[in-house]
C-alpha atoms as a PDB file:
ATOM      1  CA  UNK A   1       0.000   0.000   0.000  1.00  0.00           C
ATOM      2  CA  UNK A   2       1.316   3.256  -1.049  1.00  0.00           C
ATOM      3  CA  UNK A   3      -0.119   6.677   1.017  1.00  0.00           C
ATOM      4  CA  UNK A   4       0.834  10.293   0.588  1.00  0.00           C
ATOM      5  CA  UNK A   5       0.182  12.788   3.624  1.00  0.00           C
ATOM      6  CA  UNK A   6      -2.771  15.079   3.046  1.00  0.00           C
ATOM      7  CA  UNK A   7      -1.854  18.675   1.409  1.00  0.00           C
ATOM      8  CA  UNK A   8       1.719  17.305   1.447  1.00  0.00           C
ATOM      9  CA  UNK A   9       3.401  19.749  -1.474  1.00  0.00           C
ATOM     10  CA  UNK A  10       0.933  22.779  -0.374  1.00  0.00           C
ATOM     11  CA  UNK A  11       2.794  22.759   3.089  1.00  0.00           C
ATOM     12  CA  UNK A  12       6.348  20.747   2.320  1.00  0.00           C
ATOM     13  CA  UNK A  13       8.270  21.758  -0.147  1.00  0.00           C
ATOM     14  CA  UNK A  14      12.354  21.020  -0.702  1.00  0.00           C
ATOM     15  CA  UNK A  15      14.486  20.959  -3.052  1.00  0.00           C
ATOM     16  CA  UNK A  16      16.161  18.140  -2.121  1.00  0.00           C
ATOM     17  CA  UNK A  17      14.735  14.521  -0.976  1.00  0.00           C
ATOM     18  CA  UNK A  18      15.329  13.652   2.915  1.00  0.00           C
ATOM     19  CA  UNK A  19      15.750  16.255   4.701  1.00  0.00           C
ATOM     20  CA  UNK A  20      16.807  17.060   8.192  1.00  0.00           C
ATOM     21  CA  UNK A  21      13.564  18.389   9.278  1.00  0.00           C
ATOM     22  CA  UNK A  22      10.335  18.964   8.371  1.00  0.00           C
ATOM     23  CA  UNK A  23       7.430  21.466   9.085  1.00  0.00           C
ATOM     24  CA  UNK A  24       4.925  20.785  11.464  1.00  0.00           C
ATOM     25  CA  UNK A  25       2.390  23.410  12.325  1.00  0.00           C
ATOM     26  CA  UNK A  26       1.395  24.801  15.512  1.00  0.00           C
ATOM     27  CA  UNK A  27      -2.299  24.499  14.436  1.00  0.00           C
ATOM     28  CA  UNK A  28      -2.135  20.741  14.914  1.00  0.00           C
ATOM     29  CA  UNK A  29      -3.305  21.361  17.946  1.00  0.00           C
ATOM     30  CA  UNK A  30      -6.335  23.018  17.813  1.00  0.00           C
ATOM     31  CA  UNK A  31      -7.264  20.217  15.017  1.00  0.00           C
ATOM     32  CA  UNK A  32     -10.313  18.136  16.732  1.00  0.00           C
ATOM     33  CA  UNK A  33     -10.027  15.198  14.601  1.00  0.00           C
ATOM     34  CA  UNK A  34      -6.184  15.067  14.997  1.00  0.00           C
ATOM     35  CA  UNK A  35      -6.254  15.321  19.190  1.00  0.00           C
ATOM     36  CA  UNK A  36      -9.469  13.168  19.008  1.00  0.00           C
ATOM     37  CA  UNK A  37      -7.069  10.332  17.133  1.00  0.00           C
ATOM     38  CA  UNK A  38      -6.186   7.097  19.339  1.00  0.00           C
ATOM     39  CA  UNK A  39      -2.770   7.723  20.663  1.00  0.00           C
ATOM     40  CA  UNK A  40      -0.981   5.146  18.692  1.00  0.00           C
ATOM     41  CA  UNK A  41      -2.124   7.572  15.496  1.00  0.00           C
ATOM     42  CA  UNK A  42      -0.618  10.507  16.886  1.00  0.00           C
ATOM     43  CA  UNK A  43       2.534   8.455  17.896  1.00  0.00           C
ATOM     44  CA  UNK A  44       2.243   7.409  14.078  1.00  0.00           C
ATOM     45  CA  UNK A  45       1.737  10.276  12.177  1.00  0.00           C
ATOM     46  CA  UNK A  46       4.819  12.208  12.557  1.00  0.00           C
ATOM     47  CA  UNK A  47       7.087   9.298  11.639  1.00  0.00           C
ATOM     48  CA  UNK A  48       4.773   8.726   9.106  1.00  0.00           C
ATOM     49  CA  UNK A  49       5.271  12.513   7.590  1.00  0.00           C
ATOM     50  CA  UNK A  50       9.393  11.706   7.994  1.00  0.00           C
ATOM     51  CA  UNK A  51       9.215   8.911   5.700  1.00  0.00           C
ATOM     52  CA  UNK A  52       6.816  10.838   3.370  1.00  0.00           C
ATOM     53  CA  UNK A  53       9.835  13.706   2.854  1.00  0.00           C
ATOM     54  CA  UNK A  54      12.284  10.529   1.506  1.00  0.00           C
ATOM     55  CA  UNK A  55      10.414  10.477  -1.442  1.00  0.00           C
ATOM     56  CA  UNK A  56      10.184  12.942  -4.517  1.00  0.00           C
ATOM     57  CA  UNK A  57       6.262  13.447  -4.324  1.00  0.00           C
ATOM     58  CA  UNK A  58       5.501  12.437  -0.385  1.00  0.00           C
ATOM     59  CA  UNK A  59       4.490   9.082  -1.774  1.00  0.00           C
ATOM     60  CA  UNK A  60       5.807   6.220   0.076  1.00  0.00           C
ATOM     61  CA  UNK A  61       5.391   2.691   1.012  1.00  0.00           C
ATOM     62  CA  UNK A  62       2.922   2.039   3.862  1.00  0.00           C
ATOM     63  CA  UNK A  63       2.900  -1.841   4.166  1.00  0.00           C
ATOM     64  CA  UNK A  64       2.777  -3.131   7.439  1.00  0.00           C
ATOM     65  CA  UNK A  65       5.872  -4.817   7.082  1.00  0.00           C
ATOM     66  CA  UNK A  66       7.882  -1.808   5.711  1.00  0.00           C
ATOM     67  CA  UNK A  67       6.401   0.452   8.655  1.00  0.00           C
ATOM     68  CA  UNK A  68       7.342  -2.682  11.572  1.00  0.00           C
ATOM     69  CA  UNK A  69      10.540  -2.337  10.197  1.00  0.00           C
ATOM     70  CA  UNK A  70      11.289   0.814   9.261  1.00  0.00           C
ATOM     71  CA  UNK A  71       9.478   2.687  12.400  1.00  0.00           C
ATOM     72  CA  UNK A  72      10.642  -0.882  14.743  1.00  0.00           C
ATOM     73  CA  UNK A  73       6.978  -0.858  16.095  1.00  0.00           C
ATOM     74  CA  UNK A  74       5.016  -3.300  16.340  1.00  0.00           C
ATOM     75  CA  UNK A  75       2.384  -4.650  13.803  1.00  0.00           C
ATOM     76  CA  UNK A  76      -0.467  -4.903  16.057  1.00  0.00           C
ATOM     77  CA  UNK A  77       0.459  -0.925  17.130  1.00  0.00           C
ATOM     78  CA  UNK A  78       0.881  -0.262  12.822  1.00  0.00           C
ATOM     79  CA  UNK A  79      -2.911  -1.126  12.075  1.00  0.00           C
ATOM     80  CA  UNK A  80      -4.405   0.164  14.968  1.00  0.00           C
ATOM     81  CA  UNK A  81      -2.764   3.943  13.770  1.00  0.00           C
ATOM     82  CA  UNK A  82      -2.895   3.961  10.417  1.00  0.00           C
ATOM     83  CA  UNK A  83      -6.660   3.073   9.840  1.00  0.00           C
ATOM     84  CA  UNK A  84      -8.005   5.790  12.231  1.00  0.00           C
ATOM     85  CA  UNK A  85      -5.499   7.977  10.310  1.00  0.00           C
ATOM     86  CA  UNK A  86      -6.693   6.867   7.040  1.00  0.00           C
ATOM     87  CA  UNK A  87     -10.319   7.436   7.956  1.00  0.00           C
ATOM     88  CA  UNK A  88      -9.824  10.630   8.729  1.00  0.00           C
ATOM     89  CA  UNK A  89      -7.793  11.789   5.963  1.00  0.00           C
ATOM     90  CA  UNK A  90      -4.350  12.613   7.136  1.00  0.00           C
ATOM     91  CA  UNK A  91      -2.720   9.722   4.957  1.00  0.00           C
ATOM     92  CA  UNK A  92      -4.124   9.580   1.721  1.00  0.00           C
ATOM     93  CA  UNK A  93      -4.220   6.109  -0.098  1.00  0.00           C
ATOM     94  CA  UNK A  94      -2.099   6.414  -3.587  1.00  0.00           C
ATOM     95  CA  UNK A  95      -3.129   4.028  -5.062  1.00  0.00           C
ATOM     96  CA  UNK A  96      -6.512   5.072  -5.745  1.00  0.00           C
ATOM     97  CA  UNK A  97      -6.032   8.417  -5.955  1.00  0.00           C
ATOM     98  CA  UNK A  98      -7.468  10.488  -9.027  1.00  0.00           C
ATOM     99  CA  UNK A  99      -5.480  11.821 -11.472  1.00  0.00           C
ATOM    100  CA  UNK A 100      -5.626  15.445 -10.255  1.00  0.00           C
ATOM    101  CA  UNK A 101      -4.691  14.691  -6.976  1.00  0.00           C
ATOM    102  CA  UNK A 102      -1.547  12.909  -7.977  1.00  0.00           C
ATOM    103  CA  UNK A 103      -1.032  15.866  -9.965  1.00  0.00           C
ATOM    104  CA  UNK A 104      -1.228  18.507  -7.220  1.00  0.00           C
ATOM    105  CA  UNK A 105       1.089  16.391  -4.639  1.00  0.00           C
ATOM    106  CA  UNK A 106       4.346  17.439  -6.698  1.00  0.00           C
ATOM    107  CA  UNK A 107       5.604  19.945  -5.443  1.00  0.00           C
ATOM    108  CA  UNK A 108       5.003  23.439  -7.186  1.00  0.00           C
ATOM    109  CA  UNK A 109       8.968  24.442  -8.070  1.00  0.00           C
ATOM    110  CA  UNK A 110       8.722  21.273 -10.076  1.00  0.00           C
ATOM    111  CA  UNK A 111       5.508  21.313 -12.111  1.00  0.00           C
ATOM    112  CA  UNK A 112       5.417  25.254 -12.870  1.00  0.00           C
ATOM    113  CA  UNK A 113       8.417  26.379 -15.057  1.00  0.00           C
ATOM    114  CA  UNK A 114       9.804  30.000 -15.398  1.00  0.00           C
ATOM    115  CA  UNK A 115       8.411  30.793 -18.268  1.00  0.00           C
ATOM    116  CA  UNK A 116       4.550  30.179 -16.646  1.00  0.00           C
ATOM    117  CA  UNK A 117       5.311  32.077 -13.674  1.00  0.00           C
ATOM    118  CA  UNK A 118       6.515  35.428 -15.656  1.00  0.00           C
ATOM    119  CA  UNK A 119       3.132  34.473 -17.755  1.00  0.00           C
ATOM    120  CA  UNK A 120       1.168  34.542 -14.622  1.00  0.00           C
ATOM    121  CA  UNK A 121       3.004  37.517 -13.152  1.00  0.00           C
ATOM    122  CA  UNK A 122       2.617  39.594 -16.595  1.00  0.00           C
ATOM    123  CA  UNK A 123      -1.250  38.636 -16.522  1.00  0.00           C
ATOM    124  CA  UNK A 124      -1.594  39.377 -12.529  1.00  0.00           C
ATOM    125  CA  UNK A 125      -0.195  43.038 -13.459  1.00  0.00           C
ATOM    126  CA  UNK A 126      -2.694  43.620 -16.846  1.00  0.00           C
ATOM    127  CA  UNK A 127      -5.267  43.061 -14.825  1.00  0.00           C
ATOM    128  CA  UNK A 128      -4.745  45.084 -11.801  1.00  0.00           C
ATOM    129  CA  UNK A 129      -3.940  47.738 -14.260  1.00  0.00           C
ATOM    130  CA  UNK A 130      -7.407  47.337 -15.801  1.00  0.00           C
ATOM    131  CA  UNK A 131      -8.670  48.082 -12.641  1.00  0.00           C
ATOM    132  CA  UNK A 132      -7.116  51.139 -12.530  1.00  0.00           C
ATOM    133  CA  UNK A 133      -8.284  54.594 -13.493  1.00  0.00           C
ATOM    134  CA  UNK A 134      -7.786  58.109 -13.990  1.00  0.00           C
ATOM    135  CA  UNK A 135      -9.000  60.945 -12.326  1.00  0.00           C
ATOM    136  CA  UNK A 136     -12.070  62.576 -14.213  1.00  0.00           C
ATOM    137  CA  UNK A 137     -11.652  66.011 -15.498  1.00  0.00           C
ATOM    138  CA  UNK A 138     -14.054  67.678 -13.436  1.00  0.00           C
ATOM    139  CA  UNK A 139     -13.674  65.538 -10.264  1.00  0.00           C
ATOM    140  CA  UNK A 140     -14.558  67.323  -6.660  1.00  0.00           C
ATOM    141  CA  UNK A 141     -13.734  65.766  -3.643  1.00  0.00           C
ATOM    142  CA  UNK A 142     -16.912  64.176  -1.977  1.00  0.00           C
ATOM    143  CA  UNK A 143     -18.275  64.491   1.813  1.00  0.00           C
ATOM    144  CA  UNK A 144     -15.949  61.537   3.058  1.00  0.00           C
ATOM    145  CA  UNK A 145     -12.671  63.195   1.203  1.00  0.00           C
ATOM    146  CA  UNK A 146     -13.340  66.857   2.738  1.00  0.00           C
ATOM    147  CA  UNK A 147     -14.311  65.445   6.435  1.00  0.00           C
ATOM    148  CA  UNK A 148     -11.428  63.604   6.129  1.00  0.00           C
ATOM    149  CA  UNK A 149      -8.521  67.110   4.982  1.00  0.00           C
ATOM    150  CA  UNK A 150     -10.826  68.999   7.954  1.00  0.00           C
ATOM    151  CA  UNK A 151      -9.819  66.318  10.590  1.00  0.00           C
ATOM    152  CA  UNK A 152      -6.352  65.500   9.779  1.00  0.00           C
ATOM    153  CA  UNK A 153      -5.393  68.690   8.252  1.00  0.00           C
ATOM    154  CA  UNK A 154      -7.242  71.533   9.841  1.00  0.00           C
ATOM    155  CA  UNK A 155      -4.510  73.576   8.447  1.00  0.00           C
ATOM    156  CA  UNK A 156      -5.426  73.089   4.851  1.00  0.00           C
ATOM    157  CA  UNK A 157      -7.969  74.743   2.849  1.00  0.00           C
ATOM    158  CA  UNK A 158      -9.457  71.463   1.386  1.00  0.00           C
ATOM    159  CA  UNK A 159     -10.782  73.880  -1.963  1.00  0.00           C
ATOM    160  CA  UNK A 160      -7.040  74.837  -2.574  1.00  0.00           C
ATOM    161  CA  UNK A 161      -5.783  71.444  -1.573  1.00  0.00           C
ATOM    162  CA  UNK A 162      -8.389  69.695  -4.077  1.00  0.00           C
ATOM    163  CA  UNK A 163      -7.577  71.815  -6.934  1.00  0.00           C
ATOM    164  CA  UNK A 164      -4.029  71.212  -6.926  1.00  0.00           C
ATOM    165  CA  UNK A 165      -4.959  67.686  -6.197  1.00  0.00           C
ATOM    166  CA  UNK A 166      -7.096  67.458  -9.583  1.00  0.00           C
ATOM    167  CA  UNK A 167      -4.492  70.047 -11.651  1.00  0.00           C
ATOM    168  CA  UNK A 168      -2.235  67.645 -10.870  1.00  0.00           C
ATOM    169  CA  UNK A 169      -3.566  63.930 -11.553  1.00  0.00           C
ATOM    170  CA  UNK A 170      -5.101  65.315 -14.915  1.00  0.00           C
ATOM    171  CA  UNK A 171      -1.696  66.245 -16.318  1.00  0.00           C
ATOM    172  CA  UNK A 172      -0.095  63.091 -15.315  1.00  0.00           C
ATOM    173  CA  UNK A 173       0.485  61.173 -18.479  1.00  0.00           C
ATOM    174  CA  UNK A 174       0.028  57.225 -19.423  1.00  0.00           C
ATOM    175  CA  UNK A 175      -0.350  54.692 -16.728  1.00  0.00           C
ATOM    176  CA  UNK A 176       1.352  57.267 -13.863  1.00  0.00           C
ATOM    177  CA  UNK A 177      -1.950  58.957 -13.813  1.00  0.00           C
ATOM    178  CA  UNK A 178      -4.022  55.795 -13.485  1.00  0.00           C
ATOM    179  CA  UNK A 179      -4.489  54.504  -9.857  1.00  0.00           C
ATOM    180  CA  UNK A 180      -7.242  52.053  -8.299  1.00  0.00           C
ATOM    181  CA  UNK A 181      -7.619  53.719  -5.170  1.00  0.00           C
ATOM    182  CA  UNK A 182      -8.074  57.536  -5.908  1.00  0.00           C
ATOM    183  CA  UNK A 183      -9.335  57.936  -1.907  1.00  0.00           C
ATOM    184  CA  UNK A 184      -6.228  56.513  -0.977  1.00  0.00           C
ATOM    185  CA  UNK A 185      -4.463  58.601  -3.401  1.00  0.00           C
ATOM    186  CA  UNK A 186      -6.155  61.907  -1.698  1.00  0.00           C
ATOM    187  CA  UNK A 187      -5.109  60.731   1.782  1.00  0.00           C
ATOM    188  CA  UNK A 188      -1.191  60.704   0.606  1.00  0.00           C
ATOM    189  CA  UNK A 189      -2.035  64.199  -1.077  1.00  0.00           C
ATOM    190  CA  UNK A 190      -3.202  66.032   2.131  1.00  0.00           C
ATOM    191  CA  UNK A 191      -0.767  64.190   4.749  1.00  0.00           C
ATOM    192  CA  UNK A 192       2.068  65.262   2.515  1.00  0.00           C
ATOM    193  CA  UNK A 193       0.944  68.959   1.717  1.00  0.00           C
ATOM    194  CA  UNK A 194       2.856  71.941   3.339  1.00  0.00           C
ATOM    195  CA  UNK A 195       1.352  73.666   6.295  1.00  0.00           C
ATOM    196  CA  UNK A 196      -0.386  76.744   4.836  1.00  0.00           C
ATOM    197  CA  UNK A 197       1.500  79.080   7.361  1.00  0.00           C
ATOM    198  CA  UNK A 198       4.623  77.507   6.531  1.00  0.00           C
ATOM    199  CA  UNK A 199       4.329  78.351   2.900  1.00  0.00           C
ATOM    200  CA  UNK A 200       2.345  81.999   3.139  1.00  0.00           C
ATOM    201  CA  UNK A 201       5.080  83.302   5.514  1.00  0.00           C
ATOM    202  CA  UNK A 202       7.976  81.556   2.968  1.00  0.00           C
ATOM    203  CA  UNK A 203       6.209  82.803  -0.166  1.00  0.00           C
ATOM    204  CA  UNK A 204       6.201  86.683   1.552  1.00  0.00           C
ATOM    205  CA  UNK A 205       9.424  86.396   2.756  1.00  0.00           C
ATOM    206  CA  UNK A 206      10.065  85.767  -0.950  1.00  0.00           C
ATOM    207  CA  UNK A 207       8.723  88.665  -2.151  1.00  0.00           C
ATOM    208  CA  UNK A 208       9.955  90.647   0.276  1.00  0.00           C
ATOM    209  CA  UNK A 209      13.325  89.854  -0.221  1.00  0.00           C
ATOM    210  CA  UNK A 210      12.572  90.085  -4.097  1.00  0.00           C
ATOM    211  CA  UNK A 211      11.671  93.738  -3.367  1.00  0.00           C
ATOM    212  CA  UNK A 212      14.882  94.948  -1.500  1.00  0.00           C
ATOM    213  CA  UNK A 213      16.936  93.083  -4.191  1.00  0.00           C
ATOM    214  CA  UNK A 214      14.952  95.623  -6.700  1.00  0.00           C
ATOM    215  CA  UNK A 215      15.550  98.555  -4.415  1.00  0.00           C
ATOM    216  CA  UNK A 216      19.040  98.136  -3.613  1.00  0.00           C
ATOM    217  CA  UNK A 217      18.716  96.976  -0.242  1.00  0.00           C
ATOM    218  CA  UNK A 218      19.825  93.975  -0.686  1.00  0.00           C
ATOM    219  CA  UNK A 219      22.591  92.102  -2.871  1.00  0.00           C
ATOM    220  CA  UNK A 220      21.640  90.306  -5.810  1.00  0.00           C
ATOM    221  CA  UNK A 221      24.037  87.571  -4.912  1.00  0.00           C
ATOM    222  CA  UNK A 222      22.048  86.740  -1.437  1.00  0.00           C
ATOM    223  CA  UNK A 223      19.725  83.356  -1.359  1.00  0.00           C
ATOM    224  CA  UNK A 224      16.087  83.819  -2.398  1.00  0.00           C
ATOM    225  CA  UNK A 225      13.660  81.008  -0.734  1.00  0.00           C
ATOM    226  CA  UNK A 226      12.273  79.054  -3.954  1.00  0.00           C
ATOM    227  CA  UNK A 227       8.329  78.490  -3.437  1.00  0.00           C
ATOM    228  CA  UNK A 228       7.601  76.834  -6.602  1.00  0.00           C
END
């Protein structure tokens, strides 16, 4: 008899065959039908799963004698394990299993080549940028967008801050100006925008500075603050 652990290649996957450990996951025990098991299953299993990762595809041989010699347990211990973990589908039996189920127990590095994962990838990133879209020409922020620059930016005039928003996002070309989560996209804008102050005091001190250039007060070759 030939069995195969259940969802062996989903959670065990190596490059090489027989390896020095395997994975066993913590949610084995919150699994009722595996703590509700007879205790010579659960003694079982695990040696079970160790011979499953000397084989290429998790298939190996189950025979009573193979296990009573291999595990050096008794037969009478053997039978009474591996039926209750046969019934309740830890060990799948190989021999009967369908097609498509043989299929999936290789492991995935060795039935999907390069060339069908860059497919896949490619496709994955057409159709998220189908999903995408730009920013209508005469777009306004709604109710949730304004509430939303009035409580994290109180700062902010949400008319000025929308208008640059829109200016913006309309004269971004090709795919740049495409984007599948335009609320998103408004939350960046007003988190990153200046503090009004910040920029009305810079954008006098500009002009002012412009002026005494202009009236000889000050030198031409003294820094002006750039507000653009």
């Amino acid at each position: 008899m030939k069995l195969i652990p259940k969802n062996w290649a989903k959670f065990q996957h190596y490059k090489d065959r027989c390896p020095p450990w395997i994975k066993l996951h913590r949610d084995l025990l919150n699994n009722r039908d595996f703590i509700c098991l007879p205790t010579a299953s659960k003694a079982l299993a695990p040696l079970m799963w160790l011979l499953a990762s000397e084989s290429k595809d998790g298939i190996f041989d189950a025979s009573i004698e193979e296990l009573e010699f291999r595990l050096r347990m008794p037969s009478s211990e053997i039978k009474i394990g591996i039926k209750s973990l046969i019934e309740k589908g830890f060990f799948i039996d190989a021999d009967t299993m369908l097609a498509p189920c043989l299929q999936g127990a290789i492991p995935e590095t060795e039935t999907e080549t390069k060339t069908e994962k860059e497919t896949k990838t490619k496709t994955e990133t057409k159709q998220k940028a189908q999903t995408a879209s730009r920013l209508p020409d005469n777009w306004q922020p709604n109710v949730d967008q304004i509430e939303y620059c009035k409580l994290n930016r109180p700062d902010l005039d949400w008319k000025v801050v929308s208008d640059s928003f829109r200016d913006y996002w309309i004269a971004q070309p090709g795919i740049k100006g495409r984007k599948t989560d335009w609320f998103a996209t408004w939350r960046n804008w007003v988190r990153n925008q200046r503090r009004y102050d910040t920029y009305t005091n810079a954008k006098d001190k500009s002009r002012r500075e412009a002026m005494e250039i202009l009236t000889g007060k000050r030198k031409t070759d003294e820094s002006i603050i750039d507000i653009n």
